[in-house]
N, C-alpha and C. Protein backbone atom coordinates (compact mmCIF):
# COMPACT_ATOMS: atom_id res chain seq x y z
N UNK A 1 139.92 136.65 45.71
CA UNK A 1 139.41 137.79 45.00
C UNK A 1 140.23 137.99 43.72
N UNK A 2 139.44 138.35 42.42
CA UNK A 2 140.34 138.14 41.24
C UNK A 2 140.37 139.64 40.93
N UNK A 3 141.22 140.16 40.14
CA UNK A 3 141.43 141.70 39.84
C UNK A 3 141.23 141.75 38.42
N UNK A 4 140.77 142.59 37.91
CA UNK A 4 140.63 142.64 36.22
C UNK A 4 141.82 142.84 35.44
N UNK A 5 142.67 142.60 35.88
CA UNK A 5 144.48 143.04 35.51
C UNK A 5 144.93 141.91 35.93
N UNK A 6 144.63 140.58 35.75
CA UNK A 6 145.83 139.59 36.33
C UNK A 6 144.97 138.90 34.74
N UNK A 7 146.19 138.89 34.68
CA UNK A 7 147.30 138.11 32.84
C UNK A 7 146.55 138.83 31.92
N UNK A 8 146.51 140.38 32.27
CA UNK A 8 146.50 141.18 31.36
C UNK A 8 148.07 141.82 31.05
N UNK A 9 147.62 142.08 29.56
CA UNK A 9 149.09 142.65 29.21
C UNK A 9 148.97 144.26 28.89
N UNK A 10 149.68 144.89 29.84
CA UNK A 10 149.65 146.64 29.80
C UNK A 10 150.84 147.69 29.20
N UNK A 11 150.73 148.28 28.21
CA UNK A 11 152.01 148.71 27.88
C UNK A 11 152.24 149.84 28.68
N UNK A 12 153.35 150.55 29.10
CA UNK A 12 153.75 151.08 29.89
C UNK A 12 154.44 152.18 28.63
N UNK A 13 153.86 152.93 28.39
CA UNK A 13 155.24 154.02 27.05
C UNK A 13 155.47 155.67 28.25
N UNK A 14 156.40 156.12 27.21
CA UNK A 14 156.92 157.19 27.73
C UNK A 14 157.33 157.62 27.60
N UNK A 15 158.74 158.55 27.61
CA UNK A 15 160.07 159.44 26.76
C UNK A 15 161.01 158.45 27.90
N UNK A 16 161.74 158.16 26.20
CA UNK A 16 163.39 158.00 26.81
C UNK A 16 164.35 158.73 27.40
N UNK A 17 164.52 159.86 26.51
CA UNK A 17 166.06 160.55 26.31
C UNK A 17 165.38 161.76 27.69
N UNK A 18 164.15 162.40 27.39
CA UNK A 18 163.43 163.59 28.34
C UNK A 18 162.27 163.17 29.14
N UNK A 19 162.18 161.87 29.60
CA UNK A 19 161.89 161.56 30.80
C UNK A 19 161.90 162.66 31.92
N UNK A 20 161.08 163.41 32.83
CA UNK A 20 161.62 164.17 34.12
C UNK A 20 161.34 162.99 35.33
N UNK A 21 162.18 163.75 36.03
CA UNK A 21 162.48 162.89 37.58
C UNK A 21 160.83 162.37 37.77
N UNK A 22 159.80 163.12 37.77
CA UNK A 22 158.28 162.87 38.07
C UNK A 22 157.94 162.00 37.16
N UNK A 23 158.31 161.76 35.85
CA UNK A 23 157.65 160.90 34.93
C UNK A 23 158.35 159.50 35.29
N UNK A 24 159.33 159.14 35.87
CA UNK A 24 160.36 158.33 36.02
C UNK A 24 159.79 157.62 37.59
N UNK A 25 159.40 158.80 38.46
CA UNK A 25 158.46 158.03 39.74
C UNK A 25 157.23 157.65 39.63
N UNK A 26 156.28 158.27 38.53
CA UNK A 26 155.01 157.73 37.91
C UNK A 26 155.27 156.23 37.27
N UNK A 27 156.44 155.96 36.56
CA UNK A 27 156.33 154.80 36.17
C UNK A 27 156.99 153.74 36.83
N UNK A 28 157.84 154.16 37.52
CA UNK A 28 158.17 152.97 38.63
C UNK A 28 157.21 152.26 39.70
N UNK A 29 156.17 153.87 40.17
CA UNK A 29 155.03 153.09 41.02
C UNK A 29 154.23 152.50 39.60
N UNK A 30 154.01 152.70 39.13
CA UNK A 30 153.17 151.88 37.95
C UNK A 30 153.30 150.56 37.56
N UNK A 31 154.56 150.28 37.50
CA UNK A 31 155.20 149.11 37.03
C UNK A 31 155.29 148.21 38.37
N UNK A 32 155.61 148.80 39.55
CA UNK A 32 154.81 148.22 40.96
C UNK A 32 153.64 147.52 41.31
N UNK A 33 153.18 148.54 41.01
CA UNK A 33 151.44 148.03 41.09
C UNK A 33 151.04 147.42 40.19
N UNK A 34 150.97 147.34 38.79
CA UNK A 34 150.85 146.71 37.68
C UNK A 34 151.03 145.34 38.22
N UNK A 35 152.40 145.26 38.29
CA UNK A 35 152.89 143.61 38.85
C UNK A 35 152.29 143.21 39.96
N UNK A 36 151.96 144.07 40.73
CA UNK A 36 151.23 143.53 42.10
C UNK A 36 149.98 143.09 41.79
N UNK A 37 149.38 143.55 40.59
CA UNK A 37 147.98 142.98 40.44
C UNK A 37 147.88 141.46 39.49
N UNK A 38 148.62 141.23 39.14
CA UNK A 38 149.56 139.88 37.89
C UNK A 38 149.12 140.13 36.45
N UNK A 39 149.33 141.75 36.10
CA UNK A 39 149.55 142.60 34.88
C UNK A 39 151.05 141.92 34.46
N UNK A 40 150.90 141.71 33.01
CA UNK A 40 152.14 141.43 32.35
C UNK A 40 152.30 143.22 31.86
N UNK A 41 153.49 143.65 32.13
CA UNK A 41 154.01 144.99 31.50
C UNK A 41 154.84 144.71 30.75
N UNK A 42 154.62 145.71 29.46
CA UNK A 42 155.14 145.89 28.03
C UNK A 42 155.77 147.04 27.96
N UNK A 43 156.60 147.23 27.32
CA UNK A 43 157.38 148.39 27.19
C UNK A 43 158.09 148.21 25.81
N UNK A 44 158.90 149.77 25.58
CA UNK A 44 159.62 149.38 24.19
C UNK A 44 160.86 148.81 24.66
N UNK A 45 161.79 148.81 25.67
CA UNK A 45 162.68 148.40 25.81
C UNK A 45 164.09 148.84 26.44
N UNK A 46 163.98 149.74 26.67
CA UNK A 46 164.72 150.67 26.68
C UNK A 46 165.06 151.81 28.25
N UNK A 47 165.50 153.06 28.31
CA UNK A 47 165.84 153.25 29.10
C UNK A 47 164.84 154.76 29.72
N UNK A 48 164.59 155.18 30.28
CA UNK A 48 163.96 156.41 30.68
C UNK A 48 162.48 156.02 31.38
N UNK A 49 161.63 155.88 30.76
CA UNK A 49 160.17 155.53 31.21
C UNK A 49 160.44 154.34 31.54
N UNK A 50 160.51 153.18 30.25
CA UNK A 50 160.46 152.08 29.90
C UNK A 50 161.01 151.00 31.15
N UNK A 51 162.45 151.91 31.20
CA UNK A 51 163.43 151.51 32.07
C UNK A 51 162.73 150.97 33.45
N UNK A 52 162.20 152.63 33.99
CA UNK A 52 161.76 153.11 35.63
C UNK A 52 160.55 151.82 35.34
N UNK A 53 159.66 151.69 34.34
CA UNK A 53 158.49 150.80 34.87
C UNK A 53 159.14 149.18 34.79
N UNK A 54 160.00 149.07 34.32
CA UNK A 54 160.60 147.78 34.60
C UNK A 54 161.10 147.25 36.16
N UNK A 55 161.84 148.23 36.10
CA UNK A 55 162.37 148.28 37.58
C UNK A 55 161.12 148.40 38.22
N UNK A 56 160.19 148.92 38.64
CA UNK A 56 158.81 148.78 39.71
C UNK A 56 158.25 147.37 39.49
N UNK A 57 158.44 146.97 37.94
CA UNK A 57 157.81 145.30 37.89
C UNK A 57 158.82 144.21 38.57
N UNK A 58 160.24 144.50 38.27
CA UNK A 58 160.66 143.68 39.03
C UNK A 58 160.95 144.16 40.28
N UNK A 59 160.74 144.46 41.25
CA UNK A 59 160.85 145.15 42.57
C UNK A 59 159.76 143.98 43.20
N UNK A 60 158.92 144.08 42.64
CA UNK A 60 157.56 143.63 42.92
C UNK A 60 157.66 141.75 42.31
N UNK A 61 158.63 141.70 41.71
CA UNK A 61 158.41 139.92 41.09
C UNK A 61 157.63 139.57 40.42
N UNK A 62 157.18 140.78 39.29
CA UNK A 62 156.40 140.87 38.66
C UNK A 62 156.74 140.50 37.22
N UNK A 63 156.14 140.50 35.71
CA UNK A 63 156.90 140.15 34.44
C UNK A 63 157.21 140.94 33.77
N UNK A 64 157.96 141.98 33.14
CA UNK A 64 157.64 142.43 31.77
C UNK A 64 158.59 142.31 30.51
N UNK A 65 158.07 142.60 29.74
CA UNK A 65 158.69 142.47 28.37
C UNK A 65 158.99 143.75 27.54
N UNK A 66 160.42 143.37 27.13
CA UNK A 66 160.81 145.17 26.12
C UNK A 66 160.53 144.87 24.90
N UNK A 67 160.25 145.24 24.06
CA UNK A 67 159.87 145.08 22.59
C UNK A 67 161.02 146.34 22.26
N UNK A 68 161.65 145.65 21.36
CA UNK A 68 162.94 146.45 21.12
C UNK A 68 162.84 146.92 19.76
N UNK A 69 163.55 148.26 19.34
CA UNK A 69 163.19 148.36 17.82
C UNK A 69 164.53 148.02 16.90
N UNK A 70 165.28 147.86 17.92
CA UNK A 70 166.82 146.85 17.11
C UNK A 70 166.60 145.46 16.68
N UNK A 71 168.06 144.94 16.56
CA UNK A 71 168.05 143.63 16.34
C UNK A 71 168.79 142.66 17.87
N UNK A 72 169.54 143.92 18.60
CA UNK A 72 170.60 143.78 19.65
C UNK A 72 169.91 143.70 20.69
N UNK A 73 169.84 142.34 21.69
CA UNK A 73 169.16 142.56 22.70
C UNK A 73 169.48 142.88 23.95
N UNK A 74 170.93 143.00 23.86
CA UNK A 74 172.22 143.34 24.73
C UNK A 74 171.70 145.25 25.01
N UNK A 75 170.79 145.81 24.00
CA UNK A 75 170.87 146.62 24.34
C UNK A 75 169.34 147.31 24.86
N UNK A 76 168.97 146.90 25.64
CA UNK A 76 167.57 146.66 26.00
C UNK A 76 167.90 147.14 27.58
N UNK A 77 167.37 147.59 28.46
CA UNK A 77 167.24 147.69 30.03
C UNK A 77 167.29 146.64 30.82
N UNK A 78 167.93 146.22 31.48
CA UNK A 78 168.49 145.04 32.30
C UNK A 78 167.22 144.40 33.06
N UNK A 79 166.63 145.58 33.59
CA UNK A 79 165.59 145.40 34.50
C UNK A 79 164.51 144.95 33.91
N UNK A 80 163.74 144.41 32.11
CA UNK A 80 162.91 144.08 32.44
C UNK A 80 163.77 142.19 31.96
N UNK A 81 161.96 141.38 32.53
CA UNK A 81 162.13 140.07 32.40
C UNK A 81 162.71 139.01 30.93
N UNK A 82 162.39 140.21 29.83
CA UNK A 82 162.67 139.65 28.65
C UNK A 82 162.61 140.68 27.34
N UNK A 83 163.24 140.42 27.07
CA UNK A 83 164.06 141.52 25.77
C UNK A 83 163.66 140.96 24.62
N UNK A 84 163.06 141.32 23.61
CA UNK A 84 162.46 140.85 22.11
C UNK A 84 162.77 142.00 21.38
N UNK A 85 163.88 141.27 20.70
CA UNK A 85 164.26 142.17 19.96
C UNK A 85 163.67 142.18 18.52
N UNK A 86 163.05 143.69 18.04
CA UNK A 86 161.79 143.22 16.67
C UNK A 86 162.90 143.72 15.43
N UNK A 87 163.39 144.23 15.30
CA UNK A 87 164.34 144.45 13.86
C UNK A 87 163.37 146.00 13.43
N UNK A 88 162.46 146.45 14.07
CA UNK A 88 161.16 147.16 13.34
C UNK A 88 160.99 148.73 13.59
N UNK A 89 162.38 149.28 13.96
CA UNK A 89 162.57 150.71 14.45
C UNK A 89 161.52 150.80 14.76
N UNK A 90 161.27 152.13 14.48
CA UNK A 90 160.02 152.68 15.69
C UNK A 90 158.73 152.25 15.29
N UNK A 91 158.41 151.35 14.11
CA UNK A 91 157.20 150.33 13.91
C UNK A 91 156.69 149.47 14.85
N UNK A 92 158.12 149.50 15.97
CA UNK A 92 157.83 148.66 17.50
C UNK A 92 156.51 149.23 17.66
N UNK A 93 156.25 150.48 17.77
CA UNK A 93 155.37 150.81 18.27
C UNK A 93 153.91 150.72 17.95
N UNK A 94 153.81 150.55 16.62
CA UNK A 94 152.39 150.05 16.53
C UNK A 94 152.10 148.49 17.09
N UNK A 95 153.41 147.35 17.14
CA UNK A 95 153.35 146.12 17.71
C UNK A 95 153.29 146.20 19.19
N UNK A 96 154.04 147.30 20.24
CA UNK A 96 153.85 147.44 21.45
C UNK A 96 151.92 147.65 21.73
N UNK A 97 151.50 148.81 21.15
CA UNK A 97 150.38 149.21 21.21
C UNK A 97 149.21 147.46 21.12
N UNK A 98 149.28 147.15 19.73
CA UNK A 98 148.53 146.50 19.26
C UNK A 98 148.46 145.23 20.48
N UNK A 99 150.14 144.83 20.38
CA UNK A 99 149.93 143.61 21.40
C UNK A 99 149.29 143.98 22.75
N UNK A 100 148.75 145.17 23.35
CA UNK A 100 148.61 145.22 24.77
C UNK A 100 146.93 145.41 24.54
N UNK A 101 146.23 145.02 26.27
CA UNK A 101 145.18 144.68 26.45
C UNK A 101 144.51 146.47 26.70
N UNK A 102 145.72 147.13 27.37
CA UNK A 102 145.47 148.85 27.40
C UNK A 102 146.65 149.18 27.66
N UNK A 103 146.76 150.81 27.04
CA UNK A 103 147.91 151.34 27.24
C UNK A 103 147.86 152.66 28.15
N UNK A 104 148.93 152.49 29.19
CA UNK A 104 149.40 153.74 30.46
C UNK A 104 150.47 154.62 29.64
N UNK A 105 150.31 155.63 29.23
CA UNK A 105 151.10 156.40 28.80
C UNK A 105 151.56 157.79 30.14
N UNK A 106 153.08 157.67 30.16
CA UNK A 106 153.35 158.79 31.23
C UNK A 106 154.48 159.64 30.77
N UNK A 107 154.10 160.51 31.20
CA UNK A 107 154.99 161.71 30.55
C UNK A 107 154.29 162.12 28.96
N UNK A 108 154.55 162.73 27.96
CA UNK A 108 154.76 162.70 26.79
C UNK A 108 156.77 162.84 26.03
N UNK A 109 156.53 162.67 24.82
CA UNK A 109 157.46 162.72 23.58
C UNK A 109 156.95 162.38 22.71
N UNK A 110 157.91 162.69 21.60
CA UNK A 110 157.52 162.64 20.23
C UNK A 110 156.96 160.94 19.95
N UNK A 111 157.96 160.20 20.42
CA UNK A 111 157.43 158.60 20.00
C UNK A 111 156.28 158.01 21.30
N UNK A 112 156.06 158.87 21.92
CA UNK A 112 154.93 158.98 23.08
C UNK A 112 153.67 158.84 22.29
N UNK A 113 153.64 160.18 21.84
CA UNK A 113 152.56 160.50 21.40
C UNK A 113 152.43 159.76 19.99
N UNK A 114 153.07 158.84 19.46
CA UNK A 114 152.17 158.13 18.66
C UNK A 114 151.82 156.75 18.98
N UNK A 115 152.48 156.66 20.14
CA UNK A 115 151.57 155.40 20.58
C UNK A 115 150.46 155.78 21.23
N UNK A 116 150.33 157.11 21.94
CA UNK A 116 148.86 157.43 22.51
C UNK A 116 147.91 157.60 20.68
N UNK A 117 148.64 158.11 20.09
CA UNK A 117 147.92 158.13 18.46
C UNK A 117 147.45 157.12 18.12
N UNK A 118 147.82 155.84 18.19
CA UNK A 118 148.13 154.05 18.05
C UNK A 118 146.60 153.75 18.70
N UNK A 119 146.92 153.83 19.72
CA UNK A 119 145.97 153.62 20.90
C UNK A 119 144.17 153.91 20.74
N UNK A 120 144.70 155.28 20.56
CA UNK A 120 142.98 156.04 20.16
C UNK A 120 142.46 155.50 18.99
N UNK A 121 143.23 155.66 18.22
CA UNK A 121 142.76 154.91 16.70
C UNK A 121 142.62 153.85 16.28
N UNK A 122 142.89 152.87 17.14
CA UNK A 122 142.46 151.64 17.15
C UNK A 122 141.50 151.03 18.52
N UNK A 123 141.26 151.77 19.31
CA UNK A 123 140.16 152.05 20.21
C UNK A 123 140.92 150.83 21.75
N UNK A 124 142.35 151.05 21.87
CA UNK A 124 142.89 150.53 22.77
C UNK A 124 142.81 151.13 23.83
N UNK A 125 142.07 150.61 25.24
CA UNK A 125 142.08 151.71 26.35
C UNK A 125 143.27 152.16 26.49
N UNK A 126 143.28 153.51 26.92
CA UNK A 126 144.44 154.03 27.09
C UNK A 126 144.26 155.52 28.31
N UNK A 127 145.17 155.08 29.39
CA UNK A 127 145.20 156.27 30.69
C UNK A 127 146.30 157.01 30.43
N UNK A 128 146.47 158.19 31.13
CA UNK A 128 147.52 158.79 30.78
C UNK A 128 148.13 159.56 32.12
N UNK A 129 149.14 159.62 32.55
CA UNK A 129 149.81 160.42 33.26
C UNK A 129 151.04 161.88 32.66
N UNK A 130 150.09 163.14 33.30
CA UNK A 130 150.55 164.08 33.11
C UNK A 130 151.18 164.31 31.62
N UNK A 131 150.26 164.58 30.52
CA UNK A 131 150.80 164.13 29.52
C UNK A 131 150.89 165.66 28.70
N UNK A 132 151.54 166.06 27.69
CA UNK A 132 151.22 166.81 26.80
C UNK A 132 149.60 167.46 26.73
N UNK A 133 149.27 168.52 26.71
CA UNK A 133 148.24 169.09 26.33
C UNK A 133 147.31 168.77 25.05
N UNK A 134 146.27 167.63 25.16
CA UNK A 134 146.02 167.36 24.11
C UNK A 134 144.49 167.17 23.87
N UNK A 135 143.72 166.83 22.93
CA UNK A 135 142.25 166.86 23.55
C UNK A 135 141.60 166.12 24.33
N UNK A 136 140.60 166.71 24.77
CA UNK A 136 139.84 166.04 26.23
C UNK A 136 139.47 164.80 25.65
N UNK A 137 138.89 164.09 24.20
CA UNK A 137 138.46 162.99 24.02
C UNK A 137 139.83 161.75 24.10
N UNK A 138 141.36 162.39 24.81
CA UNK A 138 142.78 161.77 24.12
C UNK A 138 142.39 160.46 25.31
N UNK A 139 141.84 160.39 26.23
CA UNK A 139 141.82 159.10 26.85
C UNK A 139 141.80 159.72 28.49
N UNK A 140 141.84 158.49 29.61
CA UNK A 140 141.35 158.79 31.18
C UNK A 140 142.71 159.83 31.86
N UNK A 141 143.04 160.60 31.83
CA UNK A 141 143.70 161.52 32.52
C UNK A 141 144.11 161.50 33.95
N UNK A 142 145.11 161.24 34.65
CA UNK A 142 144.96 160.94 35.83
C UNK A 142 146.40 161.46 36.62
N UNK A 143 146.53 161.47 37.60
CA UNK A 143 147.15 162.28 38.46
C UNK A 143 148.43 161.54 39.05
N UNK A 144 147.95 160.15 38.64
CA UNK A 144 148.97 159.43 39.74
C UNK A 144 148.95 158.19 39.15
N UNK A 145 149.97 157.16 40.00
CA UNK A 145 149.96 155.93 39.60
C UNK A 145 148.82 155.02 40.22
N UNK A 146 148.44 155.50 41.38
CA UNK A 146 147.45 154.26 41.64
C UNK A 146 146.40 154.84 41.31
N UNK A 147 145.80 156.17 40.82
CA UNK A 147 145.12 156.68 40.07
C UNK A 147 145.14 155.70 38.53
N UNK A 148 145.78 155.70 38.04
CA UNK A 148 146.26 155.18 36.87
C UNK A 148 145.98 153.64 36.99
N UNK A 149 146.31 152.39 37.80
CA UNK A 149 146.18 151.17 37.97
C UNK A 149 144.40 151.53 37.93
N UNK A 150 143.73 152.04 39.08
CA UNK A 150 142.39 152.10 39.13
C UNK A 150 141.55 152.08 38.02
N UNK A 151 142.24 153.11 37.25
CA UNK A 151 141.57 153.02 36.09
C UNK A 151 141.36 151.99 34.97
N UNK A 152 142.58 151.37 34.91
CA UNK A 152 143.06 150.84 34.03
C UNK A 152 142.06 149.62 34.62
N UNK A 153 141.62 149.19 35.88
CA UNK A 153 141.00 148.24 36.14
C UNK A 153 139.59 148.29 35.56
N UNK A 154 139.33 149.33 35.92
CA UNK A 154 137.74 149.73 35.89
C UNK A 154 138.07 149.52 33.95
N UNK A 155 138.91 149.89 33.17
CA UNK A 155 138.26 149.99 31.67
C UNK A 155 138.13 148.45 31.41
N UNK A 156 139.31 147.86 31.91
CA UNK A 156 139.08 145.98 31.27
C UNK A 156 138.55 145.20 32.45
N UNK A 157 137.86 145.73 33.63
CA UNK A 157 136.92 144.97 34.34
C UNK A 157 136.20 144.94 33.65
């Protein structure tokens, strides 16, 4: 049986620094399941969201990749599979967005919300967990992480 998420690539964004404990268990099961389905996960690199969905991909023996906005790759989250470091401060983020097949956004922040901005405006599916108050057309809204995988199947099935 094939899943519509195997060697798809999913970015995983989120808040670093104000991550809450709930946004941090949303993306660890995410980055779980993601990998359990043979989703490549994308992230910026880093520690808070980025971090927690790394760690659920590798838990699971799953892949992902940090897209870093340094040059230092020493300083990237241990936990994911590979560190690319872009030189491109927070321009990562239109390359995180662009390179992915859809984007899971959990939690909100300021550099959150312009990759959900990224996303819409270039018509990249995009789900969201518990996010900032924003309009109903902002993308699939969802409650949970395997809420969130489901979806994410059903848009690139």
């Amino acid at each position: 049986m094939s899943t519509p998420l195997l060697g798809r690539y999913v970015a995983v964004v989120g808040p670093a620094d104000t991550a809450r404990p709930s946004d941090l268990t949303h993306a660890t099961e995410a980055g779980r399941l993601l990998a359990g389905t043979g989703a490549v996960v994308l992230t910026g690199g880093h520690h808070g969201v980025m971090r927690a969905a790394a760690a659920g991909v590798e838990s699971a023996g799953g892949v992902s990749i940090g897209l870093l906005p340094g040059l230092d790759r020493d300083e990237g989250a241990p936990e994911h599979t590979y560190l690319l470091p872009t030189g491109l401060g927070e321009l990562r983020n239109g390359l995180l967005v662009r390179a992915a097949d859809a984007v899971l956004a959990v939690g909100c922040s300021w550099g959150t919300l312009s990759e959900i901005a990224l996303a819409r405006r270039t018509g990249v599916p995009l789900v969201l967990i518990d996010p900032w108050d924003l309009p109903d057309d902002v993308g699939v809204v969802v409650a949970s992480a395997e809420a969130a995988v489901e979806a994410l199947a059903g848009l690139l099935g």
